[in-house]
Protein backbone atom coordinates (compact mmCIF):
# COMPACT_ATOMS: atom_id res chain seq x y z
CA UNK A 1 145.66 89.79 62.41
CA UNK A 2 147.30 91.13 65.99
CA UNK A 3 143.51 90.69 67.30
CA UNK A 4 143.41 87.18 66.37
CA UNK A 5 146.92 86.51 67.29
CA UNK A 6 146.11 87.68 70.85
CA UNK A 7 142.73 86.45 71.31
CA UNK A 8 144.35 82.98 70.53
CA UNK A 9 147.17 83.85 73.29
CA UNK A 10 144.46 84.85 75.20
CA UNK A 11 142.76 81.14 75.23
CA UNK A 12 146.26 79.50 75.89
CA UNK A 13 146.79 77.85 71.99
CA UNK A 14 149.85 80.22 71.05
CA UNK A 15 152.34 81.36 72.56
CA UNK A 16 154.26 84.74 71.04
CA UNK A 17 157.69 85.55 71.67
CA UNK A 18 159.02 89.25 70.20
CA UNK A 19 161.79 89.13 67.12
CA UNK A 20 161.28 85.67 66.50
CA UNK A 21 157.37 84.62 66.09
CA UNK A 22 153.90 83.36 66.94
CA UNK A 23 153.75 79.40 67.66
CA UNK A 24 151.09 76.91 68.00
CA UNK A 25 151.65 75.70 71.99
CA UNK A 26 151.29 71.72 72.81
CA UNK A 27 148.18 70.02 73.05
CA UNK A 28 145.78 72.68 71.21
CA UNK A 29 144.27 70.81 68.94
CA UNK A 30 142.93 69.06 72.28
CA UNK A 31 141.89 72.32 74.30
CA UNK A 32 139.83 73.44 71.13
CA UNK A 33 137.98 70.01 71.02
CA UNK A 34 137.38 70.40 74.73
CA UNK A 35 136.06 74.15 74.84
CA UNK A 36 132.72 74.51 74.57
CA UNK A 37 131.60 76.80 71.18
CA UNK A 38 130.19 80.29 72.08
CA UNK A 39 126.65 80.60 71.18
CA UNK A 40 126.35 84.52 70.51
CA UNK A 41 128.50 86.76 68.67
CA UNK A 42 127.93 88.99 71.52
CA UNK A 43 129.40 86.71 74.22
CA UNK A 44 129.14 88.88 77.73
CA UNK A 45 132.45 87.33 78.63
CA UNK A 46 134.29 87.63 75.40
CA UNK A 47 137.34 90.00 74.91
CA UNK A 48 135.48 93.28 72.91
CA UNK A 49 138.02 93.71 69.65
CA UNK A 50 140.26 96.85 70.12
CA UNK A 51 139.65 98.10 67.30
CA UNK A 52 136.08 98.28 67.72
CA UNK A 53 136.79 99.83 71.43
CA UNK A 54 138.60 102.73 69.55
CA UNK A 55 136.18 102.95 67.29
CA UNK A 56 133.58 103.63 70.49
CA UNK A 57 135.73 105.59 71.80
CA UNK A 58 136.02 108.41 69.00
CA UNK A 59 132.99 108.05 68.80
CA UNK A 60 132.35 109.02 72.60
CA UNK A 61 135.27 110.59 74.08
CA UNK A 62 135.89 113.93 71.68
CA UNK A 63 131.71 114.49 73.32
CA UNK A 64 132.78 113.71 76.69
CA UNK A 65 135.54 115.66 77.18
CA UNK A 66 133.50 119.31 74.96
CA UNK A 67 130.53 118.42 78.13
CA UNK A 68 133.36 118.12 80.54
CA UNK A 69 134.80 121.48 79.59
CA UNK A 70 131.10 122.75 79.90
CA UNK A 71 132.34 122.37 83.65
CA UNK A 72 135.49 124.11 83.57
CA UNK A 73 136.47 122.57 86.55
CA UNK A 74 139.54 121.01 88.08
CA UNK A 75 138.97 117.28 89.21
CA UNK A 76 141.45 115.77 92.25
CA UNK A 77 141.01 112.39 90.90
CA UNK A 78 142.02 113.02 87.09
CA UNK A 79 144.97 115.02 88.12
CA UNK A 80 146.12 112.39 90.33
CA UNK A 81 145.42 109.60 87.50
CA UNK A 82 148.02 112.38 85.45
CA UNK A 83 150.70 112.52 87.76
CA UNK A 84 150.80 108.87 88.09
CA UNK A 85 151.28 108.81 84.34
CA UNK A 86 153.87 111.22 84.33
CA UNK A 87 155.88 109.13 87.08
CA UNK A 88 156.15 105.96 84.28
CA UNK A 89 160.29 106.03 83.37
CA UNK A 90 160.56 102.36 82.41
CA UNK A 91 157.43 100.65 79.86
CA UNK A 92 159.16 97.37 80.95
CA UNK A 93 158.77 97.40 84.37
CA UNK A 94 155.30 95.66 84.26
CA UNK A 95 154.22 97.20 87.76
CA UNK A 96 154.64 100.61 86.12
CA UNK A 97 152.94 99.52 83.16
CA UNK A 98 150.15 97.97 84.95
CA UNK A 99 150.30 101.99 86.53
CA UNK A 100 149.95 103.67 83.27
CA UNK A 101 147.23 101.13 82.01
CA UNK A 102 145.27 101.89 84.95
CA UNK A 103 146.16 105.42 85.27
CA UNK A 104 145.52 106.09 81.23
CA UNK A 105 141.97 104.29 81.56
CA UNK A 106 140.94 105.51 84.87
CA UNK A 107 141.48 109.29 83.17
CA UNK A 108 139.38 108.97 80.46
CA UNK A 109 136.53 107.25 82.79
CA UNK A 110 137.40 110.55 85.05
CA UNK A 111 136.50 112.94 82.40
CA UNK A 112 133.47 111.41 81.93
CA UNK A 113 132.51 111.99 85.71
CA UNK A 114 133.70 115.47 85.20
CA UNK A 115 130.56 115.86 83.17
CA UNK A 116 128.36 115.14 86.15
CA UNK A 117 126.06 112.94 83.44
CA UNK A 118 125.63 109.82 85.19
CA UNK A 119 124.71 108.44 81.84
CA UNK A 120 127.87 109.04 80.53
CA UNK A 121 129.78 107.57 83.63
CA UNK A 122 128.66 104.78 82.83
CA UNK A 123 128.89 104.48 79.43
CA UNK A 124 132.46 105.80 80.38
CA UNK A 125 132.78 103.05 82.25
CA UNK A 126 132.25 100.39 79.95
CA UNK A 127 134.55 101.56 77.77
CA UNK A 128 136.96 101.07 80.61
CA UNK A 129 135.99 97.84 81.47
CA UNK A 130 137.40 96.64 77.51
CA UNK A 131 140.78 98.18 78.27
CA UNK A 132 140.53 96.62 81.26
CA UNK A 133 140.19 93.38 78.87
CA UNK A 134 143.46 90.55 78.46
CA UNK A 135 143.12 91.25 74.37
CA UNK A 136 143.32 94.64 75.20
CA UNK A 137 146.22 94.63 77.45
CA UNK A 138 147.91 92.41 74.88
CA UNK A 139 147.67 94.36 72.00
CA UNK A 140 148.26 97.30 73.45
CA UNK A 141 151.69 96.25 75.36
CA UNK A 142 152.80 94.68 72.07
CA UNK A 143 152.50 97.92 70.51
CA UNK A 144 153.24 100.42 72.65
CA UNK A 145 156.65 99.73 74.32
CA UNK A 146 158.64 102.83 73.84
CA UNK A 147 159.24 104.78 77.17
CA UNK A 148 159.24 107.99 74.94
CA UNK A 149 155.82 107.04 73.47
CA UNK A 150 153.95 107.06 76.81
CA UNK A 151 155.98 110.59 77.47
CA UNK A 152 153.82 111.80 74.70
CA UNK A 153 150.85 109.76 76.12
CA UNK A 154 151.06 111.69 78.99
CA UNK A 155 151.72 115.25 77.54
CA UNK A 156 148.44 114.26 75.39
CA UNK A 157 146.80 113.34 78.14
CA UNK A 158 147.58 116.63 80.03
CA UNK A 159 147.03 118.86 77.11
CA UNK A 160 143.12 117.26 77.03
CA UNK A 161 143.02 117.95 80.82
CA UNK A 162 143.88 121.50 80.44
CA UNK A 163 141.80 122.39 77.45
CA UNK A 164 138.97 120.79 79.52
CA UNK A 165 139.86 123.33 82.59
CA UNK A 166 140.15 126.64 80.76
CA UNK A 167 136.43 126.01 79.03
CA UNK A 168 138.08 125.16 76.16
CA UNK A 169 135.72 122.42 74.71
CA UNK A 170 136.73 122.41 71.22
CA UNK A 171 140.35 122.00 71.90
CA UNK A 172 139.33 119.36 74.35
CA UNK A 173 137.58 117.52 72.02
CA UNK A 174 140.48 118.23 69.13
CA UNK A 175 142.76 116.62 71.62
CA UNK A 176 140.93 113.43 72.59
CA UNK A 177 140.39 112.76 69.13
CA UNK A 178 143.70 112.95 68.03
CA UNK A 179 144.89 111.09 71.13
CA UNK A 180 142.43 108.08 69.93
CA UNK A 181 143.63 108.32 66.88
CA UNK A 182 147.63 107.95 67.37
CA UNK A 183 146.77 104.89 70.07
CA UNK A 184 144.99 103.17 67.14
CA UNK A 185 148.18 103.93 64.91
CA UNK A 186 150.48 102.84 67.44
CA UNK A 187 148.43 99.15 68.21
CA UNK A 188 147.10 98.55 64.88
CA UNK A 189 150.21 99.60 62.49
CA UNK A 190 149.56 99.13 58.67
């Protein structure tokens, strides 16, 4: 239902405002006359469903980051994409959360380059381009507002890093998994 709710936002025909509801903007009966249908279920342009990025993403990411500990290396780039995630003190600031979307998406892209698969990278970077996506953005600001819930984003984020560093690819993979798998609480609560 939040997928639908913001892929209409997304097109212009509602309008959401928090605590007091989803509304039907002016004139959409007209815009949806006027748009053009889509032809393929698989529309090129077309927002990708978050849930069905999550879903490619446990798929994906627990591998990525067991090859990337394979490396046991430190990477520059993901630590900086870290620290720039650690720096986020207010969610509602939308130039610091445009920082920890970026940040949070450019990581997991990162550890995929860690694995020096260029394959992967850019499978990895696919995956980024749907978070990179309006629904995306949309669903996942509506659900994830709390200051203290990116806190543990980050701390998640740093335990994967780590794990990934000492060889540990297990752990790493534990922790990606379980990272995927509280972001998919958090924007799709039951």
């Amino acid at each position: 239902m939040r997928e639908a709710i913001g892929a209409l936002q997304n097109e212009g025909l509602v309008v959401t405002r928090r605590n007091s509801g989803t509304y039907v903007v002016p004139g959409a009966a007209q815009m949806l006359a006027a748009s053009p249908a889509s032809g393929s279920a698989y529309d090129v342009d077309a927002d990708f469903s978050p849930t069905s990025t999550l879903d490619a993403r446990l798929i994906l990411e627990p591998a990525i980051a067991r090859k990337a500990a394979s490396q046991g290396k430190r990477d520059r780039m993901a630590e900086q994409f870290l620290d720039q995630m650690e720096t986020i003190q207010d969610i509602g600031d939308p130039e610091q959360r445009a920082l920890c979307n970026n940040s949070d998406r450019l990581f997991h892209r990162q550890l995929a380059i860690v694995t020096g698969d260029a394959l992967l990278v850019r499978i990895a970077e696919e995956v980024a381009k749907t978070m990179d996506q309006a629904l995306w953005k949309w669903i996942k600001d509506d659900g994830i507002y709390d200051a203290n819930r990116i806190h543990l984003y980050a701390a998640e984020h740093r335990m994967i890093y780590e794990a990934i560093v000492q060889r540990d690819a297990e752990s790493a993979g534990f922790y990606v998994e379980q990272h995927i798998q509280r972001v998919r609480r958090d924007i799709a609560p039951k």
